[in-house]
C-alpha atoms as a PDB file:
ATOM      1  CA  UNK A   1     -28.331  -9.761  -7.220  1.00  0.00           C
ATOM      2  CA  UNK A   2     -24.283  -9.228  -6.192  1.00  0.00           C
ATOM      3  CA  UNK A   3     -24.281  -6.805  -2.742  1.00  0.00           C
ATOM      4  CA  UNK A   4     -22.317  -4.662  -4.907  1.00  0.00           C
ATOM      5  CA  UNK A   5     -24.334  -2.639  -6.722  1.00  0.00           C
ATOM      6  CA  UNK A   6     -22.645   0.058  -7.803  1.00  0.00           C
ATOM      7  CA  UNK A   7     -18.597  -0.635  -8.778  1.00  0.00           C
ATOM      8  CA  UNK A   8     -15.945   2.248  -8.741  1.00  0.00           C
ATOM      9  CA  UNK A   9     -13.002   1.568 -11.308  1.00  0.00           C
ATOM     10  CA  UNK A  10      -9.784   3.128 -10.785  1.00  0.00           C
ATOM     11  CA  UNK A  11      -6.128   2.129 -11.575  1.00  0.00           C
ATOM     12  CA  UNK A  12      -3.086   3.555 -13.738  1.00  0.00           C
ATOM     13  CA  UNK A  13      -3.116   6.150 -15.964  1.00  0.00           C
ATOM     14  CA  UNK A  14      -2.052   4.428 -18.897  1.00  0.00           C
ATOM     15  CA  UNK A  15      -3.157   2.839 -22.079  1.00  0.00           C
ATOM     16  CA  UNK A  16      -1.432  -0.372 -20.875  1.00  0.00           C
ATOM     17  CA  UNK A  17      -4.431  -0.826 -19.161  1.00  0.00           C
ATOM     18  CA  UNK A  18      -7.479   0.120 -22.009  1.00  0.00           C
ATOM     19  CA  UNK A  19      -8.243  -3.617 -23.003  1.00  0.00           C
ATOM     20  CA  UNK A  20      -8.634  -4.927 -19.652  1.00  0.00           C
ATOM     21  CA  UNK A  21     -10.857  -1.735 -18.666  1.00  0.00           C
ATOM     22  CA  UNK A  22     -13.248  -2.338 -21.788  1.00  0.00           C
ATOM     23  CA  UNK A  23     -12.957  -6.124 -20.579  1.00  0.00           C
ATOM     24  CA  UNK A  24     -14.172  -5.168 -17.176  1.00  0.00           C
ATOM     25  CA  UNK A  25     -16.365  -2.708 -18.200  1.00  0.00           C
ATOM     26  CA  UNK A  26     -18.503  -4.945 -20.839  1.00  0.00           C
ATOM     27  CA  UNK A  27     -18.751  -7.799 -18.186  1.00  0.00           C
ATOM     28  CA  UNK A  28     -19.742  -5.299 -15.349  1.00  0.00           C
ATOM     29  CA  UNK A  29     -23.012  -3.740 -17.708  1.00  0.00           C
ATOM     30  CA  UNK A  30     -23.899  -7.201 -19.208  1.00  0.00           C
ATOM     31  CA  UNK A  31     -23.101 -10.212 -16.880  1.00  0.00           C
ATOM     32  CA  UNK A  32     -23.740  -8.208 -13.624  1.00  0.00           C
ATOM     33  CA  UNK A  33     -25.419  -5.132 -14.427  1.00  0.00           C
ATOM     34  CA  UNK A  34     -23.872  -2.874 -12.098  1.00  0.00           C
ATOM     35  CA  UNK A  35     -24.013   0.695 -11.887  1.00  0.00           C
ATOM     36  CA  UNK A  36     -20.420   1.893 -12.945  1.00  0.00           C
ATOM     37  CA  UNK A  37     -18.561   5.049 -11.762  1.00  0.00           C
ATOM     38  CA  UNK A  38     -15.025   5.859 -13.274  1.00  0.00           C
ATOM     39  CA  UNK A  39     -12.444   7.802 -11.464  1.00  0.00           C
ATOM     40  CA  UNK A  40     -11.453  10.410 -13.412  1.00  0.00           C
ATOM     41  CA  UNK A  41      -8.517   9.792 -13.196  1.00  0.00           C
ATOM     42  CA  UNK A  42      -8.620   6.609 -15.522  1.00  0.00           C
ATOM     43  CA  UNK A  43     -11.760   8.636 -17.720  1.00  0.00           C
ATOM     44  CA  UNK A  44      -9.966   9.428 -20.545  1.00  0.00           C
ATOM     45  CA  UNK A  45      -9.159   6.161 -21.056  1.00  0.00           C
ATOM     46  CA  UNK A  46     -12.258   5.433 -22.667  1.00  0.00           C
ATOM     47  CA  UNK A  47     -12.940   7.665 -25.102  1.00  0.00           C
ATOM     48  CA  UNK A  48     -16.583   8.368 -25.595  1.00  0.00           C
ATOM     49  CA  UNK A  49     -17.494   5.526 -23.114  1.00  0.00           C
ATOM     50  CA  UNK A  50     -20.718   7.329 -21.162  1.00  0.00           C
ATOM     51  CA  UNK A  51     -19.860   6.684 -17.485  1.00  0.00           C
ATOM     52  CA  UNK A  52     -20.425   9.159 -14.355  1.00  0.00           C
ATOM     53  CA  UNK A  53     -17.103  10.424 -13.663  1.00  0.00           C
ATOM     54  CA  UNK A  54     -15.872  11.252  -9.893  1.00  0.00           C
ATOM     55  CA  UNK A  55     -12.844  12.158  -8.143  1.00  0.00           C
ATOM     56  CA  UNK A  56     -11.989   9.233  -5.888  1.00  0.00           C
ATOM     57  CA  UNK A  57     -12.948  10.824  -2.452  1.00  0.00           C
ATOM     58  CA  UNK A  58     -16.635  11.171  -4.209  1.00  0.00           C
ATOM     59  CA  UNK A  59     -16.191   8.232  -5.757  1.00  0.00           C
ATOM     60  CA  UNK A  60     -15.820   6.114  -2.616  1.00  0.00           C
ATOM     61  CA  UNK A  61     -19.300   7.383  -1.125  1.00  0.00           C
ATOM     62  CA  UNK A  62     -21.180   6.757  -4.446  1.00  0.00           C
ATOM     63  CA  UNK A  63     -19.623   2.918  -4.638  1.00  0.00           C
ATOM     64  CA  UNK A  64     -20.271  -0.116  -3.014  1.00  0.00           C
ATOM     65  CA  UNK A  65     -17.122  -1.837  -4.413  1.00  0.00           C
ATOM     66  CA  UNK A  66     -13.894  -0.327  -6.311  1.00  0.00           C
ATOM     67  CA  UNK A  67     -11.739  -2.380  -8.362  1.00  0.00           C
ATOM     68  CA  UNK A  68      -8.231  -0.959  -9.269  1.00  0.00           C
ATOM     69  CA  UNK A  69      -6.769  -1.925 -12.192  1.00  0.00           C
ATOM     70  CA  UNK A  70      -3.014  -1.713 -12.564  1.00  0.00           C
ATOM     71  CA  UNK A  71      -0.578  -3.140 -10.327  1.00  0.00           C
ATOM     72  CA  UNK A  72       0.175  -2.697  -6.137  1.00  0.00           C
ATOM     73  CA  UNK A  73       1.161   0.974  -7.222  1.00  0.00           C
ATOM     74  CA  UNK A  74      -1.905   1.741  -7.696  1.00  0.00           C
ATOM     75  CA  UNK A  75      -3.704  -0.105  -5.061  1.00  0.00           C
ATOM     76  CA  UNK A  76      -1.535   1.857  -2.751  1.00  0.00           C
ATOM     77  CA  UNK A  77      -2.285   4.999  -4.069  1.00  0.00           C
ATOM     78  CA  UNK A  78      -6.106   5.301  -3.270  1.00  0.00           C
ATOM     79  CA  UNK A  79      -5.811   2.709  -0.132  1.00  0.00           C
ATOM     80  CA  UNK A  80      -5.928   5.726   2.308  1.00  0.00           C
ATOM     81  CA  UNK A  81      -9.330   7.226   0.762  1.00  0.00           C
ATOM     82  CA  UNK A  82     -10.900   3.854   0.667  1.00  0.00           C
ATOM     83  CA  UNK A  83     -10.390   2.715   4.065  1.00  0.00           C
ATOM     84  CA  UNK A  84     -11.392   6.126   5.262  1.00  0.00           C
ATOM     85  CA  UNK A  85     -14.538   5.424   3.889  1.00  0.00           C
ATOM     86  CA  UNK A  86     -14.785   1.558   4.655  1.00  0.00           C
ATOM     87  CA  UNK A  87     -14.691   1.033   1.186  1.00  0.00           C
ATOM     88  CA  UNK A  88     -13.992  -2.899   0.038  1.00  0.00           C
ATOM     89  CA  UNK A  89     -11.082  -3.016  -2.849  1.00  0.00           C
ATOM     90  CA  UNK A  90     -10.324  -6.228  -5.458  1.00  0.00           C
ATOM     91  CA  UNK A  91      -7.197  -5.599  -7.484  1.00  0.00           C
ATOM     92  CA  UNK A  92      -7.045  -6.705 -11.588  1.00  0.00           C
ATOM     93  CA  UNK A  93      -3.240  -6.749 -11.346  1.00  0.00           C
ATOM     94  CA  UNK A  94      -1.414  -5.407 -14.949  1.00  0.00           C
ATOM     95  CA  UNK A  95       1.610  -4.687 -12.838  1.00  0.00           C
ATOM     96  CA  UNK A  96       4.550  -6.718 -11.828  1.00  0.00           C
ATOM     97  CA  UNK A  97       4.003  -8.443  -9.038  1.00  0.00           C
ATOM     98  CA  UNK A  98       0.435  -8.153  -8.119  1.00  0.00           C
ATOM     99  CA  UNK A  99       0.745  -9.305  -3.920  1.00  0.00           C
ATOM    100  CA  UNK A 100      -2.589  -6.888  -3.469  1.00  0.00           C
ATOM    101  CA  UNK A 101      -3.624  -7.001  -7.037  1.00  0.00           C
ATOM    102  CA  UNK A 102      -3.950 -10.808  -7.376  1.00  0.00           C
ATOM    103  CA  UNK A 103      -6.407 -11.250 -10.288  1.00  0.00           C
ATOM    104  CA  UNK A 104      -4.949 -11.607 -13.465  1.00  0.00           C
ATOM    105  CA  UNK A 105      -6.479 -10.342 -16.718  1.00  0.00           C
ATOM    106  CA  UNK A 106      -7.237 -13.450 -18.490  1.00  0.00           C
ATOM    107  CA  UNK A 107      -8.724 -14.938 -15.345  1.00  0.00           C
ATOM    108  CA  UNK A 108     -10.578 -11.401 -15.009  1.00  0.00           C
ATOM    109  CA  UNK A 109     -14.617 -12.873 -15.722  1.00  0.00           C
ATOM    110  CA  UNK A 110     -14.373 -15.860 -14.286  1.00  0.00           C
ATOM    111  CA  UNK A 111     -12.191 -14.747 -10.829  1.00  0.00           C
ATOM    112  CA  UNK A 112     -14.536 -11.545 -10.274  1.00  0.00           C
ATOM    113  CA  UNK A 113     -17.668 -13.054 -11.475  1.00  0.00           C
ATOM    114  CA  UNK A 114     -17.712 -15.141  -8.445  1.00  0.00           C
ATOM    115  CA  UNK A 115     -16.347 -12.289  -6.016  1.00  0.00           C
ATOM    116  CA  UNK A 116     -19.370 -10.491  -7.018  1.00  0.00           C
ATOM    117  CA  UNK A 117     -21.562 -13.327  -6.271  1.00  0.00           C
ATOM    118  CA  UNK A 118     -20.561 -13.437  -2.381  1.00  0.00           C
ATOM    119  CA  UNK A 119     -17.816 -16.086  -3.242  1.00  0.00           C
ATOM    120  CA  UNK A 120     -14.913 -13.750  -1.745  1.00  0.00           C
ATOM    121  CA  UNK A 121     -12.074 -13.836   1.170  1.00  0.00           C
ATOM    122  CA  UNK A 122     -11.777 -10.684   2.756  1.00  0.00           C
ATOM    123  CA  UNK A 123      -8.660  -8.960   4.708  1.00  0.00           C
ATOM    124  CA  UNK A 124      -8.455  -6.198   6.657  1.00  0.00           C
ATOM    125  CA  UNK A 125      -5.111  -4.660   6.393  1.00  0.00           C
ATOM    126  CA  UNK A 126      -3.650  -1.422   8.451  1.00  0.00           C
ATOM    127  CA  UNK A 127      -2.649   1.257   7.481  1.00  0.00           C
ATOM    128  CA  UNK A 128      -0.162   3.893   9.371  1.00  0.00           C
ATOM    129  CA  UNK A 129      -0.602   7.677   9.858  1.00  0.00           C
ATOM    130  CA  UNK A 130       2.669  10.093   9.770  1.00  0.00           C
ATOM    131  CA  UNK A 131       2.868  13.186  11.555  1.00  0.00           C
ATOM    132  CA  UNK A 132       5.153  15.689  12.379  1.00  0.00           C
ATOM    133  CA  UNK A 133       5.821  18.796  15.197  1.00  0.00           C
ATOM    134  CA  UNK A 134       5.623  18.227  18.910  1.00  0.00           C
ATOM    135  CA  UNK A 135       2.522  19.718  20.105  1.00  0.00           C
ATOM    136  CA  UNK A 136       1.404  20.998  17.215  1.00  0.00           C
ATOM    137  CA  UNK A 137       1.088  18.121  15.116  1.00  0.00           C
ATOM    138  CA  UNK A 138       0.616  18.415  10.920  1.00  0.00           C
ATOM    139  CA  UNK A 139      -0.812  15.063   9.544  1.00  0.00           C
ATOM    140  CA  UNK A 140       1.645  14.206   6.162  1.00  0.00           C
ATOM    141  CA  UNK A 141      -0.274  11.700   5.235  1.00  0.00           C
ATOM    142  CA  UNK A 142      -0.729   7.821   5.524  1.00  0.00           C
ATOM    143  CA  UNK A 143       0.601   4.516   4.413  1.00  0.00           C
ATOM    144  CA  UNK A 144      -0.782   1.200   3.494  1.00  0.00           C
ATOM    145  CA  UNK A 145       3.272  -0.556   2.967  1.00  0.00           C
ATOM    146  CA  UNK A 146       5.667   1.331   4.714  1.00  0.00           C
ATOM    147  CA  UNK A 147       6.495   5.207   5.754  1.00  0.00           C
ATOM    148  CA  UNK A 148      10.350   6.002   5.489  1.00  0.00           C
ATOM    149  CA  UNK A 149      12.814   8.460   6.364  1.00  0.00           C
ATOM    150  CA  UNK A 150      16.061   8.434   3.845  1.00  0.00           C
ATOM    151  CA  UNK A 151      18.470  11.438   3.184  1.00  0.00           C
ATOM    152  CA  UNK A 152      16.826  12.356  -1.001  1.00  0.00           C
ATOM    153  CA  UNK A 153      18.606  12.382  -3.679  1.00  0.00           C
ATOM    154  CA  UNK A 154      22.193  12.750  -2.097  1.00  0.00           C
ATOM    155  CA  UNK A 155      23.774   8.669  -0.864  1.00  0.00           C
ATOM    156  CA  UNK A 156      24.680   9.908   2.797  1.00  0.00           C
ATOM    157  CA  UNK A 157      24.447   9.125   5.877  1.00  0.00           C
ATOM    158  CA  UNK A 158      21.845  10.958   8.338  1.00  0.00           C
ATOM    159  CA  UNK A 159      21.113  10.912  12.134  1.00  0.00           C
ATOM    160  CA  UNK A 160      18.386  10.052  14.196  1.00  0.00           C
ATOM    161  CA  UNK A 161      16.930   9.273  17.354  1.00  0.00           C
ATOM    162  CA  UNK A 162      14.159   6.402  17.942  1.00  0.00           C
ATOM    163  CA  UNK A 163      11.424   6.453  20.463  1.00  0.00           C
ATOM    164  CA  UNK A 164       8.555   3.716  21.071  1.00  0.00           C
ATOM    165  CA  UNK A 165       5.438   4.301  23.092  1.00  0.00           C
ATOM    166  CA  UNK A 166       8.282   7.872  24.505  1.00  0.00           C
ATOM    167  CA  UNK A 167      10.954   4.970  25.429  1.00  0.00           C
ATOM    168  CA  UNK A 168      14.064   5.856  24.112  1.00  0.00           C
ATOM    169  CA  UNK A 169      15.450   2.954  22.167  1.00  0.00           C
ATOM    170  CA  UNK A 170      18.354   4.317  19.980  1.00  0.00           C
ATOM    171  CA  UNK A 171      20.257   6.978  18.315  1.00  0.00           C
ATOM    172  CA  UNK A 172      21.536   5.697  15.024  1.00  0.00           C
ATOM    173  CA  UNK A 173      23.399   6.461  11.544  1.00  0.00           C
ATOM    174  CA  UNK A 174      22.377   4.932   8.808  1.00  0.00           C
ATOM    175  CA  UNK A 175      21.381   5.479   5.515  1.00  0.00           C
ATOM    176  CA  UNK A 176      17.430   5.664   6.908  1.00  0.00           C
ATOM    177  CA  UNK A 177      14.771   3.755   8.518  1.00  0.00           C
ATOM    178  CA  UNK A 178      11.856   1.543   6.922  1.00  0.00           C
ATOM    179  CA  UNK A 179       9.186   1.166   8.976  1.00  0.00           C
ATOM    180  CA  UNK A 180       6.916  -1.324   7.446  1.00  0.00           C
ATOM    181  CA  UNK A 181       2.995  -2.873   7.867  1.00  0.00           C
ATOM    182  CA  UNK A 182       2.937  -6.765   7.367  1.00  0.00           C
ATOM    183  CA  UNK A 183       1.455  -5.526   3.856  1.00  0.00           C
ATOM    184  CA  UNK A 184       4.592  -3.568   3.464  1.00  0.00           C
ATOM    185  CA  UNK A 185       7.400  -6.215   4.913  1.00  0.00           C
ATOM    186  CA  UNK A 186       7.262  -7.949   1.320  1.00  0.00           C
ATOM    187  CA  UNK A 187       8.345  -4.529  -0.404  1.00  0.00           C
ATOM    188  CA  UNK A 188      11.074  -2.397   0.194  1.00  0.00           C
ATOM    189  CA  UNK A 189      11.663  -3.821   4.327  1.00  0.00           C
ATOM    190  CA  UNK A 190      12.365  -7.264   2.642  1.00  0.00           C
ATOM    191  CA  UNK A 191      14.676  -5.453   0.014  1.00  0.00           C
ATOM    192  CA  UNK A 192      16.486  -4.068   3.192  1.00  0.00           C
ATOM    193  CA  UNK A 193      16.687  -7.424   4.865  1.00  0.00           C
ATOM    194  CA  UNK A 194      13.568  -7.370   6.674  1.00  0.00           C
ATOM    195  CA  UNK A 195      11.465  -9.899   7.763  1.00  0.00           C
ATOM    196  CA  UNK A 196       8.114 -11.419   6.095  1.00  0.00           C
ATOM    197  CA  UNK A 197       5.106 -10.728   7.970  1.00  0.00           C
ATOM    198  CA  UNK A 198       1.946 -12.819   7.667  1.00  0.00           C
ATOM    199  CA  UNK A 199      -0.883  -9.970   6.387  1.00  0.00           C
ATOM    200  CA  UNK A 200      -3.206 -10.920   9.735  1.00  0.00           C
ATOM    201  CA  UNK A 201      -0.125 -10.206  12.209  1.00  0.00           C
ATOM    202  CA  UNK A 202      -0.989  -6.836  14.279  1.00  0.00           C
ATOM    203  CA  UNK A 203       3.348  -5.700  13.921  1.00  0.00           C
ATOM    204  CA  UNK A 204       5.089  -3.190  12.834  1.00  0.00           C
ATOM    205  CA  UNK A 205       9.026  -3.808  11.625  1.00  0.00           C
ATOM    206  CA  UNK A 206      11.607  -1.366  12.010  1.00  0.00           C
ATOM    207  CA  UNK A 207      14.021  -1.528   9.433  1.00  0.00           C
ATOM    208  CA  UNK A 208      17.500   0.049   9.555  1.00  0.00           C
ATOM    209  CA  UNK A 209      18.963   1.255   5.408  1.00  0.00           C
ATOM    210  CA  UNK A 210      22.635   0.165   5.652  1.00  0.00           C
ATOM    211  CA  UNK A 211      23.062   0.910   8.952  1.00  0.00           C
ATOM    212  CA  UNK A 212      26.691   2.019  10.137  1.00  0.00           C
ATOM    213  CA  UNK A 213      26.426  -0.256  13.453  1.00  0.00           C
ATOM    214  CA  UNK A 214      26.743  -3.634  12.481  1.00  0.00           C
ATOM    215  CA  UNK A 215      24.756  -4.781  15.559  1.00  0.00           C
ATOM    216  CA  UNK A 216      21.906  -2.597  14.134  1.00  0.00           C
ATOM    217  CA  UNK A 217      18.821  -5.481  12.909  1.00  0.00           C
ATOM    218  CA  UNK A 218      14.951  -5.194  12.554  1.00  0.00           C
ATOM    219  CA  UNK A 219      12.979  -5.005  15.198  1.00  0.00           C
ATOM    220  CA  UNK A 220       9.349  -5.985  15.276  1.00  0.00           C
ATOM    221  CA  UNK A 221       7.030  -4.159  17.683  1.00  0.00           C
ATOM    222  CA  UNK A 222       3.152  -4.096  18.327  1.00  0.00           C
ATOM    223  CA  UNK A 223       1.244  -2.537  16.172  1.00  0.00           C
ATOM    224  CA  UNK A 224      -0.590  -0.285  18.201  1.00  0.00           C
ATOM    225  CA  UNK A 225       3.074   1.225  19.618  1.00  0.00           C
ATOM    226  CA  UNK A 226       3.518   4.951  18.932  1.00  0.00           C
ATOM    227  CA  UNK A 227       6.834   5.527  17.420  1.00  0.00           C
ATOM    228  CA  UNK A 228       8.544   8.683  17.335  1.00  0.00           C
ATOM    229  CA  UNK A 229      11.886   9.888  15.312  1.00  0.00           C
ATOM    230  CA  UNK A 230      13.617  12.907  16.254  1.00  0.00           C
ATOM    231  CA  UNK A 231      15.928  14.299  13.487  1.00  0.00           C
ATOM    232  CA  UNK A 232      19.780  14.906  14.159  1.00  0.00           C
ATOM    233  CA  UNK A 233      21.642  17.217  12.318  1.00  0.00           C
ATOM    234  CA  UNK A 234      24.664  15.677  10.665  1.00  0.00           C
ATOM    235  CA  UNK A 235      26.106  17.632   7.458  1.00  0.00           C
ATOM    236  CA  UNK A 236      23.829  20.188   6.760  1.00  0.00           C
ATOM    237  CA  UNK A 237      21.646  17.330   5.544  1.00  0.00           C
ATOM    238  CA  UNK A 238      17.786  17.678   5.332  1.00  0.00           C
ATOM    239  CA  UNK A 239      16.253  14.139   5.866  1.00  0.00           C
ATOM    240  CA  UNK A 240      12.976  13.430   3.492  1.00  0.00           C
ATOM    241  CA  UNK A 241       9.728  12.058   4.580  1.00  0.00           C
ATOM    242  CA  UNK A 242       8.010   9.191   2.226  1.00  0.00           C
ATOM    243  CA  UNK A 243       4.722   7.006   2.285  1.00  0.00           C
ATOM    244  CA  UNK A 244       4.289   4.305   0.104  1.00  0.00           C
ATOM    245  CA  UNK A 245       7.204   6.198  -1.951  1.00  0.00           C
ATOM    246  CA  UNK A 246       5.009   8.588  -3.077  1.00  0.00           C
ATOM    247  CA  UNK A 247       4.905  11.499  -0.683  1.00  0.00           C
ATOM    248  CA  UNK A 248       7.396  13.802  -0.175  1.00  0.00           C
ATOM    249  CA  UNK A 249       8.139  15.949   3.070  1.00  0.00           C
ATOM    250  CA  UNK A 250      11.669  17.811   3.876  1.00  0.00           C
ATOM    251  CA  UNK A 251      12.678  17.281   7.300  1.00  0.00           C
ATOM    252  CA  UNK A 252      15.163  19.861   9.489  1.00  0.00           C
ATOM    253  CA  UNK A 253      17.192  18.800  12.463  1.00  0.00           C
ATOM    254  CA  UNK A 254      15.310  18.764  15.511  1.00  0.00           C
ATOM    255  CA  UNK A 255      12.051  17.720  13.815  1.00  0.00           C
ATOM    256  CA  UNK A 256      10.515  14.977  15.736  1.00  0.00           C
ATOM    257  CA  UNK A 257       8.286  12.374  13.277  1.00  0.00           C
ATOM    258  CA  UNK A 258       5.514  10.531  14.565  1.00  0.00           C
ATOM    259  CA  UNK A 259       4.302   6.709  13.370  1.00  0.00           C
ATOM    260  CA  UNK A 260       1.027   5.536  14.327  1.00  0.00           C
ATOM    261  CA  UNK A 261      -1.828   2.908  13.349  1.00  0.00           C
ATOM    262  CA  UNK A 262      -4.749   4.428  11.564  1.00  0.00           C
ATOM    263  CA  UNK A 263      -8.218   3.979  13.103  1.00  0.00           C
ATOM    264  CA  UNK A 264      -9.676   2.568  10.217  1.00  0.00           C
ATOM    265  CA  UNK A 265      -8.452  -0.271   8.473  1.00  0.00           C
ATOM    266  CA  UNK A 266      -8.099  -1.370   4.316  1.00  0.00           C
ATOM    267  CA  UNK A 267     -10.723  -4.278   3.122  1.00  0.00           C
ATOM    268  CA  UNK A 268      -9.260  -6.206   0.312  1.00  0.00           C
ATOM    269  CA  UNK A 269     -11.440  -8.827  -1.478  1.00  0.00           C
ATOM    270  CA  UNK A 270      -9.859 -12.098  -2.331  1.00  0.00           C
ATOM    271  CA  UNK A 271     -11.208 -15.098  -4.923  1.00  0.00           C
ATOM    272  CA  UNK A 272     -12.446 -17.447  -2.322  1.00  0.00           C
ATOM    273  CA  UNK A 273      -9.468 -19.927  -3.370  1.00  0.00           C
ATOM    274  CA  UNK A 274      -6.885 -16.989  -2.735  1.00  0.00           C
ATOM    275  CA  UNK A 275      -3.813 -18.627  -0.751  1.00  0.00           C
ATOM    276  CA  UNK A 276      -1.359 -16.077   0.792  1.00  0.00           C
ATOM    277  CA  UNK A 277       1.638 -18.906   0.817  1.00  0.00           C
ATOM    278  CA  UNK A 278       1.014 -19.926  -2.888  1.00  0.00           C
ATOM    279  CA  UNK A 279       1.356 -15.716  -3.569  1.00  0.00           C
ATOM    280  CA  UNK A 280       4.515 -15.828  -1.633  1.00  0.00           C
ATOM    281  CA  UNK A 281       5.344 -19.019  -3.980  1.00  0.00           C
ATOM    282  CA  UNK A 282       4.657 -17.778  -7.338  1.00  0.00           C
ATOM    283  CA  UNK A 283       6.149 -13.837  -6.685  1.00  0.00           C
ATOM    284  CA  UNK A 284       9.061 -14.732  -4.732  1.00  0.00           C
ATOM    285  CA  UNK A 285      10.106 -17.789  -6.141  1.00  0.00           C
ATOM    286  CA  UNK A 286       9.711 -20.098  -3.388  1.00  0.00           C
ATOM    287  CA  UNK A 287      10.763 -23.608  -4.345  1.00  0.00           C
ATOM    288  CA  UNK A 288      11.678 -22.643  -7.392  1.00  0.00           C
ATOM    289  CA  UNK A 289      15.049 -25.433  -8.242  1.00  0.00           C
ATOM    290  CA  UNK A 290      16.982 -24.820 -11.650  1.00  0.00           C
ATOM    291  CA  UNK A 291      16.554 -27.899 -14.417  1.00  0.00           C
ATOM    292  CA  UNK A 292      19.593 -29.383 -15.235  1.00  0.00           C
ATOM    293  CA  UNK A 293      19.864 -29.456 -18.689  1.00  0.00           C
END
């Protein structure tokens, strides 16, 4: 009998996805005989398919296991809920990459079949909490790659000042800041000339967006440092707030942002043969030499 008992499946809203969720599905009810809950978001997606349906914050106390189905997107989307509730997370990945979603569809029965029989790597990945006000402060919300301040829509340049455990460190122009988990430094920090981060490294990176100092690099900190940003005002320009590039916050000048580690922590569930350097490999295109023809 698999310790997971009862499987939560979430992922993208899309019909991209319907084959490998009747896939999944058919193999959880026969082969394992799990208990399935769907999150309503994905529901529709089945038509007449008679599973309990949940929102995802009920959905993670019902569940033993969830398994997202879609690509990191998606995976990043319900990471905060999940680790709030200690929840374990395997990824069928029907995106692009697929660094957190790392099983691939046609490898979907044989790759889970023997996660659900014990035969599993887990991680534990943070995540980071935003906040902002002084005294006062209103939790935004929380990020599993990377939280980050840019100017919007507009391509300009905006102001800020950087503090780490209330040290001042900086006052810079640039086009933003990235400031990235290890999870995150193989997204958008790497993009912006970041460094990779091994997944089990307890770091944050700081990552200036086209900086206007030319002396102005990464920097990697401990990840249990409180950082603080305190908006300038430069232009009339209103700064915005992201995590995981789906949240959205306004920022005025004066408003003073604050970074921290979250308490509780993300388990993702690896096939026992799961390699982080072979990931790095295949998505990055690590060794990869042209054939001469």
């Amino acid at each position: 009998m698999s310790q997971f008992s009862t499987i939560g499946l979430t992922g993208r809203n899309s019909k991209d996805i319907v084959d490998s969720l009747l896939l999944l599905t058919r193999f959880l009810e026969v082969s394992v005989q799990a208990d399935i809950v769907l999150d309503v978001n994905i529901a529709g997606l089945l038509g007449d398919k008679s599973y309990p349906v949940s929102p995802l914050e009920k959905l993670a106390i019902q569940c033993d296991l969830v398994v997202v189905v879609g690509g990191d997107g998606s995976l990043l989307q319900v990471a905060s809920v999940l680790a709030e509730h200690d929840l374990p997370v395997i990824g069928i990945n029907r995106g692009r990459l697929g660094f957190l979603t790392d099983i691939l569809p046609d490898e979907l029965e044989a790759s889970l079949g023997k996660v659900l029989a014990g035969e599993y790597k887990i991680e534990s990945r943070f995540l980071l909490d935003l906040f902002i006000g002084d005294t006062n402060r209103q939790y935004l919300g929380s990020a599993l790659n990377d939280v980050v301040l840019h100017p919007g829509k507009a391509v300009q340049m905006i102001e800020f000042a950087l503090y780490i455990d209330g040290e001042f460190v900086y006052n810079q122009a640039s086009d933003g800041l990235i400031v990235a988990t290890p999870t995150g430094s193989t997204a958008y920090a790497m993009s912006a000339g970041g460094p990779i981060m091994h997944p089990r490294l307890d770091a944050m990176v700081l990552v200036p967006i086209n900086p206007h100092s030319l002396s102005s690099r990464a920097i990697v900190v401990e990840g249990n440092r409180e950082l603080a940003l305190v908006v300038g005002d430069r232009h009339n320009i209103l700064p915005q707030l992201s995590c995981d590039g789906s949240m959205s916050h306004t920022c005025a000048p004066g408003d003073r942002i604050t970074i921290r580690k979250k308490a509780q922590e993300l388990k993702i569930l690896h096939p026992a043969d799961y390699d982080y350097y072979e990931t790095c490999r295949s998505k990055l295109g690590w060794s990869y030499r042209p054939t001469n023809r």
